[in-house]
C-alpha atoms as a PDB file:
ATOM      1  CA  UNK A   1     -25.494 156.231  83.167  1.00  0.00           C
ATOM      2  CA  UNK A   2     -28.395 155.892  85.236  1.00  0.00           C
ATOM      3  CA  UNK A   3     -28.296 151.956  85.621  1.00  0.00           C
ATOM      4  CA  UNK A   4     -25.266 149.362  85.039  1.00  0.00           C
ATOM      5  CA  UNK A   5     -25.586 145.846  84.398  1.00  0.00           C
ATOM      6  CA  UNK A   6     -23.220 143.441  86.370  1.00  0.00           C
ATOM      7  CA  UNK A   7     -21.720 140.414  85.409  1.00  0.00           C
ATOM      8  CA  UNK A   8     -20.405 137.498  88.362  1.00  0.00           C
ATOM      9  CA  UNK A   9     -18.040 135.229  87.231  1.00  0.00           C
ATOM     10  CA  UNK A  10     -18.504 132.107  89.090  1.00  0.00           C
ATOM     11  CA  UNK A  11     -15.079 130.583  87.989  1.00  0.00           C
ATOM     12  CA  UNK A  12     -12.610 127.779  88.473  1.00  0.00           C
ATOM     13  CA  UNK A  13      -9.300 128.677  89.550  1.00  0.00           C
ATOM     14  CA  UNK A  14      -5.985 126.934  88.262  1.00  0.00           C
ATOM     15  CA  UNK A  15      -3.628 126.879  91.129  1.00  0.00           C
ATOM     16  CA  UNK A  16      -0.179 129.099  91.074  1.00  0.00           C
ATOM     17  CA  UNK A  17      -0.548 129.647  87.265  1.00  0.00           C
ATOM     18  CA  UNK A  18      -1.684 133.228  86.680  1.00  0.00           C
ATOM     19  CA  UNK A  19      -1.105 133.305  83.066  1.00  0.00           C
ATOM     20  CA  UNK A  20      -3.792 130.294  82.845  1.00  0.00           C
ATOM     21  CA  UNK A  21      -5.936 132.079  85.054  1.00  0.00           C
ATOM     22  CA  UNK A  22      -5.577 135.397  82.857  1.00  0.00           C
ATOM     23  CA  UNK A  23      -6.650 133.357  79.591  1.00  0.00           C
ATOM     24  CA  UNK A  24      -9.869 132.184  81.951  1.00  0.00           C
ATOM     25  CA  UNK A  25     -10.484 135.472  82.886  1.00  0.00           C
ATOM     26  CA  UNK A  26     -10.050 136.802  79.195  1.00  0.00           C
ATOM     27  CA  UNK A  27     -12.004 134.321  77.814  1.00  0.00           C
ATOM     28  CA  UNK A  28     -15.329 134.728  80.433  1.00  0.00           C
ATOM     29  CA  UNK A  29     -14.979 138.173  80.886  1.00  0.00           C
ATOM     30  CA  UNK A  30     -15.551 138.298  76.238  1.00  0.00           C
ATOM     31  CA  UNK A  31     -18.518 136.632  76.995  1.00  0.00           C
ATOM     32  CA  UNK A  32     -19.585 138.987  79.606  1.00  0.00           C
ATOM     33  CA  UNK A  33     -19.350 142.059  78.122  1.00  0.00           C
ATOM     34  CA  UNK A  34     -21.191 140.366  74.411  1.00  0.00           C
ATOM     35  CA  UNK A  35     -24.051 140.004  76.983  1.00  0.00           C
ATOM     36  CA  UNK A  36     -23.918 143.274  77.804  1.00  0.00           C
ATOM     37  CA  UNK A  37     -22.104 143.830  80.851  1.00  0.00           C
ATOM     38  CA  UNK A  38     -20.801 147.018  82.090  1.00  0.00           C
ATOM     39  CA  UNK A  39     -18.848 145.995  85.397  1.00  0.00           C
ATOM     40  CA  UNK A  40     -17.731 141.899  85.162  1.00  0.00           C
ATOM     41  CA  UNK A  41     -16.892 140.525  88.972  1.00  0.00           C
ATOM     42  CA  UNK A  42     -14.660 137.961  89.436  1.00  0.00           C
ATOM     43  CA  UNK A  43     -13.625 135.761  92.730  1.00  0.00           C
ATOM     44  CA  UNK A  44     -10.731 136.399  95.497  1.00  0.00           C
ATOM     45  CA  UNK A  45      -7.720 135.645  94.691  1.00  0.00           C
ATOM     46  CA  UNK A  46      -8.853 134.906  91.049  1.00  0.00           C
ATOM     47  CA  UNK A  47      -5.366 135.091  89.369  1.00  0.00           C
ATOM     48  CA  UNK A  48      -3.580 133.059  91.650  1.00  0.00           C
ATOM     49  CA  UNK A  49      -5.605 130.494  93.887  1.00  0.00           C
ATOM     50  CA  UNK A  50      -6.074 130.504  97.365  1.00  0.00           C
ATOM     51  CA  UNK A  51      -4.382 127.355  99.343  1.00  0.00           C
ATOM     52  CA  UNK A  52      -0.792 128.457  99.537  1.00  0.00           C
ATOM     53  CA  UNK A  53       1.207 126.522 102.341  1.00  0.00           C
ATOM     54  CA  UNK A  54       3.716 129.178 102.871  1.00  0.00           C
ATOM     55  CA  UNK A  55       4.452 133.154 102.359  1.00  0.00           C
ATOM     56  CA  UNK A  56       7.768 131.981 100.238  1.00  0.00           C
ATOM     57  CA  UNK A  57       4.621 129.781  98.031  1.00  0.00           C
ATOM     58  CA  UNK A  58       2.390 132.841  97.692  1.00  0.00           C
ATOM     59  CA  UNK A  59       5.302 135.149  96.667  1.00  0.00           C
ATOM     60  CA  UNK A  60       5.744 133.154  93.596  1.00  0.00           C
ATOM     61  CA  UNK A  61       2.073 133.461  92.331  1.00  0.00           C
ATOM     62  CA  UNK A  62       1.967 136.890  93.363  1.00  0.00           C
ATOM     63  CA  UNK A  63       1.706 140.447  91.236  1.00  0.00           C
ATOM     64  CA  UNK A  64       3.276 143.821  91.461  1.00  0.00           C
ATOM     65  CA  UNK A  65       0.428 146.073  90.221  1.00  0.00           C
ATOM     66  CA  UNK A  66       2.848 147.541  87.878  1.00  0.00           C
ATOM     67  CA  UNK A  67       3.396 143.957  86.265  1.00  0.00           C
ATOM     68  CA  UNK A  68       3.111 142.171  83.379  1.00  0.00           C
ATOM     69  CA  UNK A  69      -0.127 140.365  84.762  1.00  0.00           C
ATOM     70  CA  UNK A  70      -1.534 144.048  85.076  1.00  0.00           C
ATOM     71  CA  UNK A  71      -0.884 145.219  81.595  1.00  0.00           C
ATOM     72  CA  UNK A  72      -2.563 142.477  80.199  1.00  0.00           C
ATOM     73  CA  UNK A  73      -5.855 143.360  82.542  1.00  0.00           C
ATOM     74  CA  UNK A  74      -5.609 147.149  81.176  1.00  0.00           C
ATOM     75  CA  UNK A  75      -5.361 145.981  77.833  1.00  0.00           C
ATOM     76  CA  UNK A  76      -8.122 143.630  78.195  1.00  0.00           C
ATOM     77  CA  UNK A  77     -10.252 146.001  79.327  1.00  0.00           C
ATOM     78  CA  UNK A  78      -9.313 148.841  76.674  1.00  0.00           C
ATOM     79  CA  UNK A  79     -10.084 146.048  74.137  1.00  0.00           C
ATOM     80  CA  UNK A  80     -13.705 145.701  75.821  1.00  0.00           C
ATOM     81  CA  UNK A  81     -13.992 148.900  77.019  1.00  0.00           C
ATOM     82  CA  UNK A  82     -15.323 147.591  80.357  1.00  0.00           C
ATOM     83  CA  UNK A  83     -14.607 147.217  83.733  1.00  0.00           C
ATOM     84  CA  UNK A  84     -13.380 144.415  85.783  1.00  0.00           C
ATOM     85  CA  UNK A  85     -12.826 143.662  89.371  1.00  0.00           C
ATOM     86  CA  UNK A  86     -10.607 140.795  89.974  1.00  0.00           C
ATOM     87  CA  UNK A  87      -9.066 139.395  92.855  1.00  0.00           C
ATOM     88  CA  UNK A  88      -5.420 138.371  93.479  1.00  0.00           C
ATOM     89  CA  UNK A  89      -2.179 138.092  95.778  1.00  0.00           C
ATOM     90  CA  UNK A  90      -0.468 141.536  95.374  1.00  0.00           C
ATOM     91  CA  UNK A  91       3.208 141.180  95.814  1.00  0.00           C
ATOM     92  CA  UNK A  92       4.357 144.559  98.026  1.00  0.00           C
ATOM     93  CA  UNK A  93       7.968 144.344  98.440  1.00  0.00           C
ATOM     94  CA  UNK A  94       8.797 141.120 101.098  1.00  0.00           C
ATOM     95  CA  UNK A  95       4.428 141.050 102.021  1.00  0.00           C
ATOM     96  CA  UNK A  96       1.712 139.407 100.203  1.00  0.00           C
ATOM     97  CA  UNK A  97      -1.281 140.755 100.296  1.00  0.00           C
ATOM     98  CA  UNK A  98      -5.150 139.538  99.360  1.00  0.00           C
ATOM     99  CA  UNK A  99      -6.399 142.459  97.302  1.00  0.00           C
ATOM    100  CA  UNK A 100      -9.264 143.119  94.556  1.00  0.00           C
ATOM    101  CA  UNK A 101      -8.587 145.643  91.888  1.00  0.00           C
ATOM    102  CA  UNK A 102     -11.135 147.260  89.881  1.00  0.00           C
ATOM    103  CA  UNK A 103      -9.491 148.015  86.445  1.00  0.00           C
ATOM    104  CA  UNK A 104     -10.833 150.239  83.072  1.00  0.00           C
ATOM    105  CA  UNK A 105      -9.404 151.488  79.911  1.00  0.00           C
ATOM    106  CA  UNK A 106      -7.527 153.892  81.609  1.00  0.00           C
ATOM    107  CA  UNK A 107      -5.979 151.757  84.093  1.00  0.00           C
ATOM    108  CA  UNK A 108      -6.796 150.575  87.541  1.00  0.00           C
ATOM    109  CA  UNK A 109      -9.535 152.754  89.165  1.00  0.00           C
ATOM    110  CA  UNK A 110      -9.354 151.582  92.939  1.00  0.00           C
ATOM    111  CA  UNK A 111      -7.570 148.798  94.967  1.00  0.00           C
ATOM    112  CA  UNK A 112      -8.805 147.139  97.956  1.00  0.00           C
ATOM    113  CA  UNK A 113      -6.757 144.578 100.492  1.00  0.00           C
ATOM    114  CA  UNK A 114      -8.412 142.514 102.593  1.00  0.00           C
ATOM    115  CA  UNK A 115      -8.472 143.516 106.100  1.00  0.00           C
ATOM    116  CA  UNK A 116     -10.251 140.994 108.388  1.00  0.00           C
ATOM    117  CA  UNK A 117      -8.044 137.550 108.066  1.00  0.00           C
ATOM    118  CA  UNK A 118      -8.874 134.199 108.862  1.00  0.00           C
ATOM    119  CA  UNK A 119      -6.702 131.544 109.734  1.00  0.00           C
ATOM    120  CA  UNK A 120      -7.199 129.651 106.268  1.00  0.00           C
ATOM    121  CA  UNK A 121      -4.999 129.570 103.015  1.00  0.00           C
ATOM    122  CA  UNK A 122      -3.264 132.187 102.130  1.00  0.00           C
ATOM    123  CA  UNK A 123      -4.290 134.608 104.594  1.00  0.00           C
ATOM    124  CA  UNK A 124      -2.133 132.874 106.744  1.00  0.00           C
ATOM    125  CA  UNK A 125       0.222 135.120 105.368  1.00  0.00           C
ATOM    126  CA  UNK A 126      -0.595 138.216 104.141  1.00  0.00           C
ATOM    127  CA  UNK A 127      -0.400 141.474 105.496  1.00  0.00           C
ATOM    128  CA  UNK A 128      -4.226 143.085 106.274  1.00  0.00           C
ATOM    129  CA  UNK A 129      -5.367 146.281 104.807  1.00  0.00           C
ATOM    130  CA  UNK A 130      -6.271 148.986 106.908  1.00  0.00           C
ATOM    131  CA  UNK A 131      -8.368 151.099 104.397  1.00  0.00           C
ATOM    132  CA  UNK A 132     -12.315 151.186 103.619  1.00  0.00           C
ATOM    133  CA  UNK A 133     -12.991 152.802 100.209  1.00  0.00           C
ATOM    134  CA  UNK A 134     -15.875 154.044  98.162  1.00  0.00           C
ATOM    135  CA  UNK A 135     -15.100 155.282  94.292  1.00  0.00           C
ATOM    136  CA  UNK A 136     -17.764 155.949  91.462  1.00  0.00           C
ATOM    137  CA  UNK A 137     -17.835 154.853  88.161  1.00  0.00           C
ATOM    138  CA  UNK A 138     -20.644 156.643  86.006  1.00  0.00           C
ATOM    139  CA  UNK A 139     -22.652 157.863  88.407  1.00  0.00           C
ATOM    140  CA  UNK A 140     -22.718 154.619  90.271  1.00  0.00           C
ATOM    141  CA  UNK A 141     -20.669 154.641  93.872  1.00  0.00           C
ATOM    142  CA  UNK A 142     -19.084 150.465  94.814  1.00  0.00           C
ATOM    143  CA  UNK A 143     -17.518 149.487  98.041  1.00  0.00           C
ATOM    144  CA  UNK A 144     -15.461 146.741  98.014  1.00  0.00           C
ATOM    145  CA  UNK A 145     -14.718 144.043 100.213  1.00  0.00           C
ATOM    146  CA  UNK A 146     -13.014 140.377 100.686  1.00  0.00           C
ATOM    147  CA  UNK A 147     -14.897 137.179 101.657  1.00  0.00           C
ATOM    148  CA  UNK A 148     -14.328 136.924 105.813  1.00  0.00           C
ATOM    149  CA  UNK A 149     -14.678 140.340 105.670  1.00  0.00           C
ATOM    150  CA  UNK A 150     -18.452 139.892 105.456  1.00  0.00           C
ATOM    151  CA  UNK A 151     -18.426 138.437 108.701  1.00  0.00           C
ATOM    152  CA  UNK A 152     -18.014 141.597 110.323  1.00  0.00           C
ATOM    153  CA  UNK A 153     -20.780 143.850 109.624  1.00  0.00           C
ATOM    154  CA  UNK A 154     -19.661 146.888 110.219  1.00  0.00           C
ATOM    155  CA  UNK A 155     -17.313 147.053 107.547  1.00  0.00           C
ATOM    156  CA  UNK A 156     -20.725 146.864 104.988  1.00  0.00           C
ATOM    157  CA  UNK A 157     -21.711 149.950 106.926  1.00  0.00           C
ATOM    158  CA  UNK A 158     -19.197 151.774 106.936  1.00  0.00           C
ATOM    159  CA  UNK A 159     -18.788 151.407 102.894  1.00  0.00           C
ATOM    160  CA  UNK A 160     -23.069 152.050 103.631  1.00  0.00           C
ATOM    161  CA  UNK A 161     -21.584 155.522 105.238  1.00  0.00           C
ATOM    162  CA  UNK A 162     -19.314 156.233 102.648  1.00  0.00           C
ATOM    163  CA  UNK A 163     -21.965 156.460 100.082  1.00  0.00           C
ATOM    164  CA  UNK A 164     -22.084 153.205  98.532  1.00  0.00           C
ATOM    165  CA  UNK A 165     -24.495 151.803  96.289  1.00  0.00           C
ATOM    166  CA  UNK A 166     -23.722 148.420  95.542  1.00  0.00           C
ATOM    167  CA  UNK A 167     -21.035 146.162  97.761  1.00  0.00           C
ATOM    168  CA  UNK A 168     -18.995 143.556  95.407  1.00  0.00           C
ATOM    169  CA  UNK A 169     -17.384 140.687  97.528  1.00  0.00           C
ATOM    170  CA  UNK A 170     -15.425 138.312  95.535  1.00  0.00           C
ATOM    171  CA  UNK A 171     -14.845 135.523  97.766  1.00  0.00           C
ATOM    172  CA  UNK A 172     -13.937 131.492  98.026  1.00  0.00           C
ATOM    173  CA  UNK A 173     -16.240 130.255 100.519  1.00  0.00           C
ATOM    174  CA  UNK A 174     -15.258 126.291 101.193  1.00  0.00           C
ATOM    175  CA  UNK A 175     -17.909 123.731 102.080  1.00  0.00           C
ATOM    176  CA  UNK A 176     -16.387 124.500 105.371  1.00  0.00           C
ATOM    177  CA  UNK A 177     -18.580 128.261 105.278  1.00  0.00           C
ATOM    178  CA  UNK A 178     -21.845 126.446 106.161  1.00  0.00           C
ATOM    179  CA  UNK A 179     -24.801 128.942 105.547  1.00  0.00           C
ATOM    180  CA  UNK A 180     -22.682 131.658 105.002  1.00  0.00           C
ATOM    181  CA  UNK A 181     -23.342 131.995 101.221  1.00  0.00           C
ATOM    182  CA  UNK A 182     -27.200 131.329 101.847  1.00  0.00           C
ATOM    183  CA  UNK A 183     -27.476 134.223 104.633  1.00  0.00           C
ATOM    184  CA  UNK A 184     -24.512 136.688 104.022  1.00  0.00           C
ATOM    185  CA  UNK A 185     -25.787 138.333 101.351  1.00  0.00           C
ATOM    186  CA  UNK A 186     -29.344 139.043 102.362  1.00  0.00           C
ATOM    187  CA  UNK A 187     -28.130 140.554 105.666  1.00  0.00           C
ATOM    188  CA  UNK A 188     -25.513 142.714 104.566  1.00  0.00           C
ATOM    189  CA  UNK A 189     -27.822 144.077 101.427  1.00  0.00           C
ATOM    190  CA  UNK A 190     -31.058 144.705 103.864  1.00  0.00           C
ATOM    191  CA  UNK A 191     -29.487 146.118 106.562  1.00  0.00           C
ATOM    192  CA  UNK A 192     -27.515 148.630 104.601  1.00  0.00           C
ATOM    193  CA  UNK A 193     -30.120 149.402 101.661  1.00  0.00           C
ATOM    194  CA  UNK A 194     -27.936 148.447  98.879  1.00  0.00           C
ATOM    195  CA  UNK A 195     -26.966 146.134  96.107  1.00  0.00           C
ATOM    196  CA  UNK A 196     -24.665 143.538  97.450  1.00  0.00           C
ATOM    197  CA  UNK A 197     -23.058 140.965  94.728  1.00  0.00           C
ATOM    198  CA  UNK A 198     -21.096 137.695  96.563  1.00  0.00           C
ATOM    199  CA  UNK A 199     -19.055 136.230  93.606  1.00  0.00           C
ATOM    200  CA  UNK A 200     -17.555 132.824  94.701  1.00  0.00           C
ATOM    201  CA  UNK A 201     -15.526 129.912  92.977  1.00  0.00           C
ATOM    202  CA  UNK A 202     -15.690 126.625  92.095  1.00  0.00           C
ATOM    203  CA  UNK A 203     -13.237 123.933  92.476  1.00  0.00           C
ATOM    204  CA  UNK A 204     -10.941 122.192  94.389  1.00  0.00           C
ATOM    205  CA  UNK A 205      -7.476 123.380  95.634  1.00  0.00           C
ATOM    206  CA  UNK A 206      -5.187 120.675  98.489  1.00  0.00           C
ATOM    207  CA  UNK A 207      -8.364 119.189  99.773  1.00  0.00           C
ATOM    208  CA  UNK A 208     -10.480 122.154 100.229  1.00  0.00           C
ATOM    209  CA  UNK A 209     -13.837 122.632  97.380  1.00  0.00           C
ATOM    210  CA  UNK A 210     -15.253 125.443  96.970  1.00  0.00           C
ATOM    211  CA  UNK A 211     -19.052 125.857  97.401  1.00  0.00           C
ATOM    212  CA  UNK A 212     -20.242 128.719  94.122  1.00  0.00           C
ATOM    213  CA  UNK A 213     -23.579 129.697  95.350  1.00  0.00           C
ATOM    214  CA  UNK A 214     -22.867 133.735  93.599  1.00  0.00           C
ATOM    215  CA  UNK A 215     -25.528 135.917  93.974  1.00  0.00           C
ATOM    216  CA  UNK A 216     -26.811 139.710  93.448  1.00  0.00           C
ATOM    217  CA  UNK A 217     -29.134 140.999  95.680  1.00  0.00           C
ATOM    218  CA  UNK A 218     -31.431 144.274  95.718  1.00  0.00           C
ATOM    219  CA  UNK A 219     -31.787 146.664  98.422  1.00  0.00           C
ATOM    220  CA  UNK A 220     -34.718 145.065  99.960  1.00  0.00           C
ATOM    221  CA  UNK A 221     -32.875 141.764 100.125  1.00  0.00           C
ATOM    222  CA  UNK A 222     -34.262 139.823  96.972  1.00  0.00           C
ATOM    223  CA  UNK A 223     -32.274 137.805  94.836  1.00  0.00           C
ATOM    224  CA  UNK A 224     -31.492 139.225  91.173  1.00  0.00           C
ATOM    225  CA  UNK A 225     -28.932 136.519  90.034  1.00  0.00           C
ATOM    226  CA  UNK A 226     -27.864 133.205  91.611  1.00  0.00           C
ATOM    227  CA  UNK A 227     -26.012 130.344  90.981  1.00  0.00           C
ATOM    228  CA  UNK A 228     -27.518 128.000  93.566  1.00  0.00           C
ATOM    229  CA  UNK A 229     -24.775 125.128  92.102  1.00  0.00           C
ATOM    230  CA  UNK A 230     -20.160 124.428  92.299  1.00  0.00           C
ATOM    231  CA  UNK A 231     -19.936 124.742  88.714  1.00  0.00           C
ATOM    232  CA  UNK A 232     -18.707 127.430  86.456  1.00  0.00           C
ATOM    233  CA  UNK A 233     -21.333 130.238  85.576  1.00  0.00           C
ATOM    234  CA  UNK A 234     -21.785 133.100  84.916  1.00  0.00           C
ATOM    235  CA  UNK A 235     -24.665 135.682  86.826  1.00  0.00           C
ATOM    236  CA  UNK A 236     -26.362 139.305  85.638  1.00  0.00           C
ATOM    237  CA  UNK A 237     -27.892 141.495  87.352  1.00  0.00           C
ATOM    238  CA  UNK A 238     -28.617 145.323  86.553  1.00  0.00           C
ATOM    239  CA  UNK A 239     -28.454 148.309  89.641  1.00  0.00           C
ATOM    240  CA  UNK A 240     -30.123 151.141  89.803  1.00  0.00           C
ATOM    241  CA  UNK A 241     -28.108 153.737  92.417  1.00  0.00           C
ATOM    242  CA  UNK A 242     -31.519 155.698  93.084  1.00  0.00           C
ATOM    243  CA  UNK A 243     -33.305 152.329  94.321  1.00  0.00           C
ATOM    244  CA  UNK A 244     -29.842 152.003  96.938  1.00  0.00           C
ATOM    245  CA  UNK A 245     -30.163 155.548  98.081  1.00  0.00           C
ATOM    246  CA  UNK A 246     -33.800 155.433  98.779  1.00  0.00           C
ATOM    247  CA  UNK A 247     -33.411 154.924 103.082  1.00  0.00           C
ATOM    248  CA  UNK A 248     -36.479 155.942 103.736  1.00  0.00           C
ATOM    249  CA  UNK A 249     -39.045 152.927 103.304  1.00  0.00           C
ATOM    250  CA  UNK A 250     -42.800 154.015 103.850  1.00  0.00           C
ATOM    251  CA  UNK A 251     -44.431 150.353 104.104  1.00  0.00           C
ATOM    252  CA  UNK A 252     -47.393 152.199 105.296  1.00  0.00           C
ATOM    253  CA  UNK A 253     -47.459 155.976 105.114  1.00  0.00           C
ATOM    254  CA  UNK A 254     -47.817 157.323 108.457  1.00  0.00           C
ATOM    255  CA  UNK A 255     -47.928 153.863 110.198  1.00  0.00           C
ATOM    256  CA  UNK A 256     -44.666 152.051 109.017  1.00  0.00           C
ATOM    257  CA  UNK A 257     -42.188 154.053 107.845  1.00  0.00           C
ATOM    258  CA  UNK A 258     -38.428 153.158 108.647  1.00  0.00           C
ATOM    259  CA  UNK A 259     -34.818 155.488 107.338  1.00  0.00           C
ATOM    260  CA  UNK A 260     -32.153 152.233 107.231  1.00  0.00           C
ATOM    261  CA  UNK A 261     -29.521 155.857 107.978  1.00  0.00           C
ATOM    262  CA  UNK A 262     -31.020 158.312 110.167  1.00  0.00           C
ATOM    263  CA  UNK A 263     -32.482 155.827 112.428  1.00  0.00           C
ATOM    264  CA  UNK A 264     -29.255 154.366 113.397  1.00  0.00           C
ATOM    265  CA  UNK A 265     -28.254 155.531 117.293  1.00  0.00           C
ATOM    266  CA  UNK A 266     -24.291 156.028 116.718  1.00  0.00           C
ATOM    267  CA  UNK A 267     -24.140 157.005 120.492  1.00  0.00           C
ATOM    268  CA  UNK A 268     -25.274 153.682 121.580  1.00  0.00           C
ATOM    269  CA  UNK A 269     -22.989 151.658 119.605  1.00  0.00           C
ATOM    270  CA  UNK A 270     -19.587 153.274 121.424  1.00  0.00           C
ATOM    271  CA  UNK A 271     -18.352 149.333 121.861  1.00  0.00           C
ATOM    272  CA  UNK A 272     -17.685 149.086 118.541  1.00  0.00           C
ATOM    273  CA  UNK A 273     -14.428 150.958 118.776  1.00  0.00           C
ATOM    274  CA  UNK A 274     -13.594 149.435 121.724  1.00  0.00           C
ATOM    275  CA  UNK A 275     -10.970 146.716 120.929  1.00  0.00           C
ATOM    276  CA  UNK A 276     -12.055 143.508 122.595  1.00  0.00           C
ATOM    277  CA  UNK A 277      -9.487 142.343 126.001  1.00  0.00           C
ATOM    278  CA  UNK A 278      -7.453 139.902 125.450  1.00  0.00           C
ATOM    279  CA  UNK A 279      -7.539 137.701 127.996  1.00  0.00           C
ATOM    280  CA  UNK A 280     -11.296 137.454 127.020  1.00  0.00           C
ATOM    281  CA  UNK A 281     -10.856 135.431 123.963  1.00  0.00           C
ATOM    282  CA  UNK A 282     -11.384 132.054 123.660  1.00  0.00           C
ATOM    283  CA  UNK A 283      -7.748 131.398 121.817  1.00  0.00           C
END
């Protein structure tokens, strides 16, 4: 497959009830692939909600990967014969954790837990990954992360690195996030030369409403698909994996020519792996 049309799910959340949550995600996810959607994106923590008040809480709407919740996601999937990336609390023995799974016919394809945490919801606590992956489907390669985790930059790069083509962040950005939605995505997609899909939620969970604002971006950092509103929707977009490996951009041959990879400086940016002191932060 040279190209593969994406679906974002822009979706309400019903708090603690993952079988409600599966019928949502069923139901939108139908609609996707009659569109004709190869790979359908849905938010963090999708299945289960996101304002949990305790670890004991987020136990209870939390799934083993070998669960019930899980069969019926393979089964939905065989049934389409798509793919789906989904976010939710993945119960691992006594620890929680905030993961996205991508899932096929055959079963799940990669798993991803969140590894930058804020001090919000439910990532109060989880447990943080500790793991940046890249894994193809069809010719095309996806990265994966989590919401905060596009705060940090280089963890776009390093899926950038690792061969990806196209980043998918499910996320629940609160009216708390401020530009984030608005600026995020046109960074972390220009910077990197590749497709970069933020799929929010809509909604309101214990006082805290969630902003939507999905959208797929290009390599060049133009929008594809948005959903500029905090109501339900659904957003396409198609990606071309040649167009994301393309680094070398000759604005003007011979006078402005730029390579978003082999004009990086690696030996310059040795601070990076430097943890930061401390007694240097501000809490």
């Amino acid at each position: 497959m040279s190209t593969w049309k994406i679906a974002g799910v822009q979706l309400d959340v019903a708090f603690a009830d993952v079988a409600e949550n599966l019928r949502r995600i069923a139901e939108k996810a139908r609609s996707a692939a009659e569109a004709g959607a190869d790979l359908i994106v849905f938010p963090e923590c999708a299945l289960s909600g996101y304002c949990f008040a305790s670890l004991d809480e987020a136990r209870q709407a939390s799934v083993p990967l070998d669960g019930a919740a899980m069969h019926d996601l393979r089964k939905l999937c065989r049934s389409l014969n798509r793919h789906i990336i989904v976010g939710l609390l993945e119960a691992d023995g006594e620890r929680v954790h905030n993961s996205v799974i991508c899932l096929g016919p055959d079963g799940i394809v990669s798993r991803y837990r969140k590894i930058h945490l804020p001090y919000l919801g439910v990532d109060r606590f989880t447990t943080p990954g500790n793991r940046l992956e890249v894994f193809e489907l069809k010719g095309i390669k996806i990265g994966m992360n989590i919401c905060y985790d596009c705060a940090f930059p280089e963890a776009s790069r390093v899926l950038m690195l690792r061969g990806a083509d196209v980043i998918i962040l499910p996320t629940n950005w609160p009216t708390t996030s401020g530009r984030t939605p608005d600026v995020i995505p046109y960074s972390r997609a220009l910077e990197n030369n590749v497709y970069f899909a933020a799929i929010n939620r809509v909604g309101t969970e214990r006082g805290f409403t969630f902003v939507g604002r999905s959208r797929i971006v290009d390599p060049r950092g133009n929008d594809l698909a948005t959903a500029i509103h905090d109501h339900e929707e659904t957003i396409f977009a198609t990606i071309d994996p040649e167009f994301a490996r393309q680094k070398r951009i000759v604005n003007v041959p011979g006078e402005h020519e730029i390579d978003r990879l082999l004009d990086r400086r690696p030996d310059s940016y040795q601070e990076l792996s430097k943890p930061f002191p401390i007694d240097a932060r501000t809490h």
